[in-house]
Protein backbone atom coordinates (compact mmCIF):
# COMPACT_ATOMS: atom_id res chain seq x y z
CA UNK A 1 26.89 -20.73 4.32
CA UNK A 2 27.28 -16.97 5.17
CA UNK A 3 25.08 -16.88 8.27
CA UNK A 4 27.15 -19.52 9.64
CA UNK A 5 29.96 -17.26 8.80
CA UNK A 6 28.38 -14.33 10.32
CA UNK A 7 27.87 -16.79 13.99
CA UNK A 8 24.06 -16.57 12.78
CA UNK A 9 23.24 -20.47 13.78
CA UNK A 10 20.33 -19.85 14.61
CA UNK A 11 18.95 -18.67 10.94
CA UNK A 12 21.81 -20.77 9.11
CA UNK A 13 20.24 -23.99 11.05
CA UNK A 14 16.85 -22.83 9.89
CA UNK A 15 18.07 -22.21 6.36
CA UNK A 16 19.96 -25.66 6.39
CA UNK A 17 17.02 -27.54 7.33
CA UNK A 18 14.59 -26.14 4.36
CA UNK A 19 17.18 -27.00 2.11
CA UNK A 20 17.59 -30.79 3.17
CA UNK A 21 13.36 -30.80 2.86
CA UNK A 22 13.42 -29.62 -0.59
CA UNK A 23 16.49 -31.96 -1.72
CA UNK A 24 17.39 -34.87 1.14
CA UNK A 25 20.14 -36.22 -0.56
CA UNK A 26 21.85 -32.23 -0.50
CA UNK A 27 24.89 -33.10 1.33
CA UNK A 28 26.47 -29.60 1.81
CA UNK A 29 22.62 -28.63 3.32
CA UNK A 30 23.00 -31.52 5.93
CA UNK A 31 26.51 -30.39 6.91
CA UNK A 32 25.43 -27.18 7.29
CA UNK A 33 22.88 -28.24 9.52
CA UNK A 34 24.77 -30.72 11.62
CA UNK A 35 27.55 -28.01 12.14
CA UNK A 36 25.13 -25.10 13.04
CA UNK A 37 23.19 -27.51 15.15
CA UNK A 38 26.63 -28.35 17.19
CA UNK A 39 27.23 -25.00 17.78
CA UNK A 40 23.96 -24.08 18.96
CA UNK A 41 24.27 -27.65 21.20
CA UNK A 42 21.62 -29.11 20.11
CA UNK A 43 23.37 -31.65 19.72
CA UNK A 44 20.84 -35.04 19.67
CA UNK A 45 20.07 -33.32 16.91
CA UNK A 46 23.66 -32.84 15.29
CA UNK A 47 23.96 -36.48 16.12
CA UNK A 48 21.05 -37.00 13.48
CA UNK A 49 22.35 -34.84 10.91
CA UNK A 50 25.66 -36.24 10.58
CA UNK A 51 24.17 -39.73 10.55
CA UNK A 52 22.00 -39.08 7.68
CA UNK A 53 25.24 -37.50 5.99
CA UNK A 54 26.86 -40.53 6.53
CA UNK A 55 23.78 -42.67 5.19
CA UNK A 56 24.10 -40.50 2.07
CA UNK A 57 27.99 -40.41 1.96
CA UNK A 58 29.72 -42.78 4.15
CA UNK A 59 33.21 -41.64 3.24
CA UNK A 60 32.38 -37.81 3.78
CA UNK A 61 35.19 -37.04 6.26
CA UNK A 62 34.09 -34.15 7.80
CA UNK A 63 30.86 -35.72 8.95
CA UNK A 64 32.64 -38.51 10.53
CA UNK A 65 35.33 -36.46 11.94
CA UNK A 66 32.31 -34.30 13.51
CA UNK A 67 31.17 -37.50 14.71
CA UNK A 68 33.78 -37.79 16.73
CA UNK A 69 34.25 -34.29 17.87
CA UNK A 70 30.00 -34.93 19.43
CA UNK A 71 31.71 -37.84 20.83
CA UNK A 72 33.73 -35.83 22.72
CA UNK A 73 31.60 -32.91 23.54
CA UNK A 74 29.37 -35.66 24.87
CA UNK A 75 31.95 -37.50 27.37
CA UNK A 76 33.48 -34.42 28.48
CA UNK A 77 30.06 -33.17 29.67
């Protein structure tokens, strides 16, 4: 997404989240979203995006491997 690109989370999040509404099974939208929301550390929420990625696509890697990144965010806190 190019506002992600641009370190726009804040819009890209927004942008993200529209386009899971419109089409929840959009995988690219929710990893857009998860991402954007880690950045902007919200991340309860991030935790909930890359979920339902998972629930959509349980072998998508790089939801799972951001998974584990929250993990650590969150014990290193």
């Amino acid at each position: 997404m190019d506002l992600a690109r641009q370190n726009q989370f804040t819009e890209a999040a927004e942008c993200s989240q529209q386009a899971t509404t419109l089409k929840p099974a959009f995988l690219e939208a929710w990893t857009n979203l998860e991402n954007c929301q880690l950045m902007l550390q919200r991340l309860d929420e991030a935790k909930a995006s890359y979920e339902r990625a998972l629930s959509i696509d349980p072998d998508d890697r790089t939801a799972r491997q951001n998974l584990g990144i929250l993990s650590e965010i969150r014990q290193n806190r």
